[in-house]
Protein backbone atom coordinates (compact mmCIF):
# COMPACT_ATOMS: atom_id res chain seq x y z
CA UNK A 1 -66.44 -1.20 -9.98
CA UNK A 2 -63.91 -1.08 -12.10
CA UNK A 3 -60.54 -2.87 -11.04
CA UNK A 4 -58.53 0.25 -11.76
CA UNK A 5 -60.11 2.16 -9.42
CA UNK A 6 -59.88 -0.54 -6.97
CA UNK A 7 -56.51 -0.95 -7.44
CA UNK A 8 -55.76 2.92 -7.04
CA UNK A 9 -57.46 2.85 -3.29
CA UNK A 10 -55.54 -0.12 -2.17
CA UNK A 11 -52.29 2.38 -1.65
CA UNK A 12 -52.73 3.98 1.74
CA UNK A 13 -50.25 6.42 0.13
CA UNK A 14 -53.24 7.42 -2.93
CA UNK A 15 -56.15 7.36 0.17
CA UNK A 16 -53.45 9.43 1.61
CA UNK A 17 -53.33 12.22 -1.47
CA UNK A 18 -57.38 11.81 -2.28
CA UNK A 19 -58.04 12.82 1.23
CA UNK A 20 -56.00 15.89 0.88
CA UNK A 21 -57.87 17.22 -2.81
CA UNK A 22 -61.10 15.60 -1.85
CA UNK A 23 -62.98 19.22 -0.74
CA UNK A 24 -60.34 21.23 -1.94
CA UNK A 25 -57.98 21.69 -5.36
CA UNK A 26 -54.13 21.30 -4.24
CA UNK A 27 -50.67 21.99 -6.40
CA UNK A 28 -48.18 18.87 -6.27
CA UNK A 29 -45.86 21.04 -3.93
CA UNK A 30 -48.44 21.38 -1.10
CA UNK A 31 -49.65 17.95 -1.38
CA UNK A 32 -45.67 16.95 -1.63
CA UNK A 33 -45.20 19.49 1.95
CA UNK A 34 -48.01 17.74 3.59
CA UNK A 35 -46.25 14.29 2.79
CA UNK A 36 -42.67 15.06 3.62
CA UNK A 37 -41.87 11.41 3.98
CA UNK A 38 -42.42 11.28 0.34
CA UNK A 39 -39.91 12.56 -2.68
CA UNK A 40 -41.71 14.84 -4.78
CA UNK A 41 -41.48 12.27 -7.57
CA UNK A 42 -43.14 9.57 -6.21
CA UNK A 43 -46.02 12.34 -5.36
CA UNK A 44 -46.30 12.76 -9.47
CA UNK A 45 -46.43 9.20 -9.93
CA UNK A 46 -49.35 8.49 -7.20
CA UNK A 47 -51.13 11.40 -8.63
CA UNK A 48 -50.64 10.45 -12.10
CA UNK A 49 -52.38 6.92 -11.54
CA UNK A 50 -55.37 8.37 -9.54
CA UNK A 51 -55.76 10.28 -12.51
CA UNK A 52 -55.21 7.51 -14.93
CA UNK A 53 -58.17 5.68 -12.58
CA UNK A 54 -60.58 8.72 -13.38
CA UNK A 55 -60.12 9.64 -9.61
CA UNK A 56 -58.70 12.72 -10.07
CA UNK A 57 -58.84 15.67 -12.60
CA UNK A 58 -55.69 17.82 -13.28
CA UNK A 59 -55.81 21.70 -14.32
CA UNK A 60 -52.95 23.24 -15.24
CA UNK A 61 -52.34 27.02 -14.80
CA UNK A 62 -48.97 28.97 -14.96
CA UNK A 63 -46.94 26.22 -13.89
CA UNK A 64 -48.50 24.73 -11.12
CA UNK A 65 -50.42 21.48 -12.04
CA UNK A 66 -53.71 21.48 -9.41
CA UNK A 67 -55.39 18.27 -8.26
CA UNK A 68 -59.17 18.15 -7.26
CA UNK A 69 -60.45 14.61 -6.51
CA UNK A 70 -63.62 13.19 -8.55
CA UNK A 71 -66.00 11.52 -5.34
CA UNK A 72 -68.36 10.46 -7.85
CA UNK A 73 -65.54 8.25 -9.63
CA UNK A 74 -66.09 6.09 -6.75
CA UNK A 75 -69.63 6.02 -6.18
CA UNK A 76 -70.62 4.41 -3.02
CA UNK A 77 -67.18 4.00 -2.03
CA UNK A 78 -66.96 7.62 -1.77
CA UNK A 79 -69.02 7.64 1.52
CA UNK A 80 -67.06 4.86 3.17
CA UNK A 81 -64.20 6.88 2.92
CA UNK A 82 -65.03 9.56 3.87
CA UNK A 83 -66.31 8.01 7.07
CA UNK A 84 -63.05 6.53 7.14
CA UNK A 85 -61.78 10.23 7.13
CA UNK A 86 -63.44 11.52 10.07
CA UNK A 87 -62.38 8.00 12.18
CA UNK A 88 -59.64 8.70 14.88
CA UNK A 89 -58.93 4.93 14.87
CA UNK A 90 -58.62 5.17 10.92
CA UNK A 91 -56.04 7.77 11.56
CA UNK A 92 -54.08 5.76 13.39
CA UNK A 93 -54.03 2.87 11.11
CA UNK A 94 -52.82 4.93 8.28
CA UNK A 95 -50.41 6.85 10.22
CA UNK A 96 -48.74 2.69 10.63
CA UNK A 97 -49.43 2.05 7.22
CA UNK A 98 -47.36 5.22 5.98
CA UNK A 99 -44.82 4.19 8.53
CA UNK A 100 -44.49 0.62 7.09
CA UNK A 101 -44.25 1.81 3.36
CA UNK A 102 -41.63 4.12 4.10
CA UNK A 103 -38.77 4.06 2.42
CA UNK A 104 -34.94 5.11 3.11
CA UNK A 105 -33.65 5.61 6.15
CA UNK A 106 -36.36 6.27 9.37
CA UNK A 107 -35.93 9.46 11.55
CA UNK A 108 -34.21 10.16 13.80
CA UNK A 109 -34.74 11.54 17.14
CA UNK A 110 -33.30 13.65 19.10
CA UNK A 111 -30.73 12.62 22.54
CA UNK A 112 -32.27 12.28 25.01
CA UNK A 113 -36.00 12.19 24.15
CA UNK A 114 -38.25 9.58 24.87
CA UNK A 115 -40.15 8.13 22.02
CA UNK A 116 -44.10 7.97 22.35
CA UNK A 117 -43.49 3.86 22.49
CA UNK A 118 -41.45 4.78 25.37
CA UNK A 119 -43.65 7.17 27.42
């Protein structure tokens, strides 16, 4: 396989954004809304190298850029993800990952409520 490609699923930020235009074709502002931990910017750029990997193919109408993954980019690895997809303990993972990637400052909550750590 080549490394590119490889390289492009290491990011549990790109798994992230090829889960969300893996059945369906999304604009950059509804993946950006469905990752609001992430500036809209740093959506482009993640798209822009699962594209450069062959992972993704871009169509452009009006001005809206939409996103539509390419499974058979990734041949066999396609089906391990998408296993990975549908695994509650996968979610989880991820959900740490994006947590330990995150950048600026972390959320905050509100007074008086209990965290789920805390529960």
């Amino acid at each position: 396989m080549d490394p590119a490609v490889l390289d492009a699923i290491a990011s549990p930020r790109r798994r992230e954004i090829l889960r969300l235009v893996w059945r369906e074709e999304q604009t950059v502002g509804a993946i950006h809304q469905a990752m609001p931990d992430v500036t809209f910017g740093a959506v482009s750029l993640q798209l822009r190298l699962l594209a450069e990997a062959g992972l993704v193919e871009a169509r452009g109408e009006r001005r809206n850029r939409f996103y539509k993954a390419r499974p058979e980019a990734l041949g066999p690895v396609a089906e391990i993800l998408e296993r990975m997809w549908d695994d509650a303990l996968w979610k989880l993972k991820l959900a740490a990952e994006l947590e330990e990637t995150r950048r600026g400052p972390k959320p905050r909550r509100r007074p008086g409520r209990k965290s789920k750590r805390e529960v």
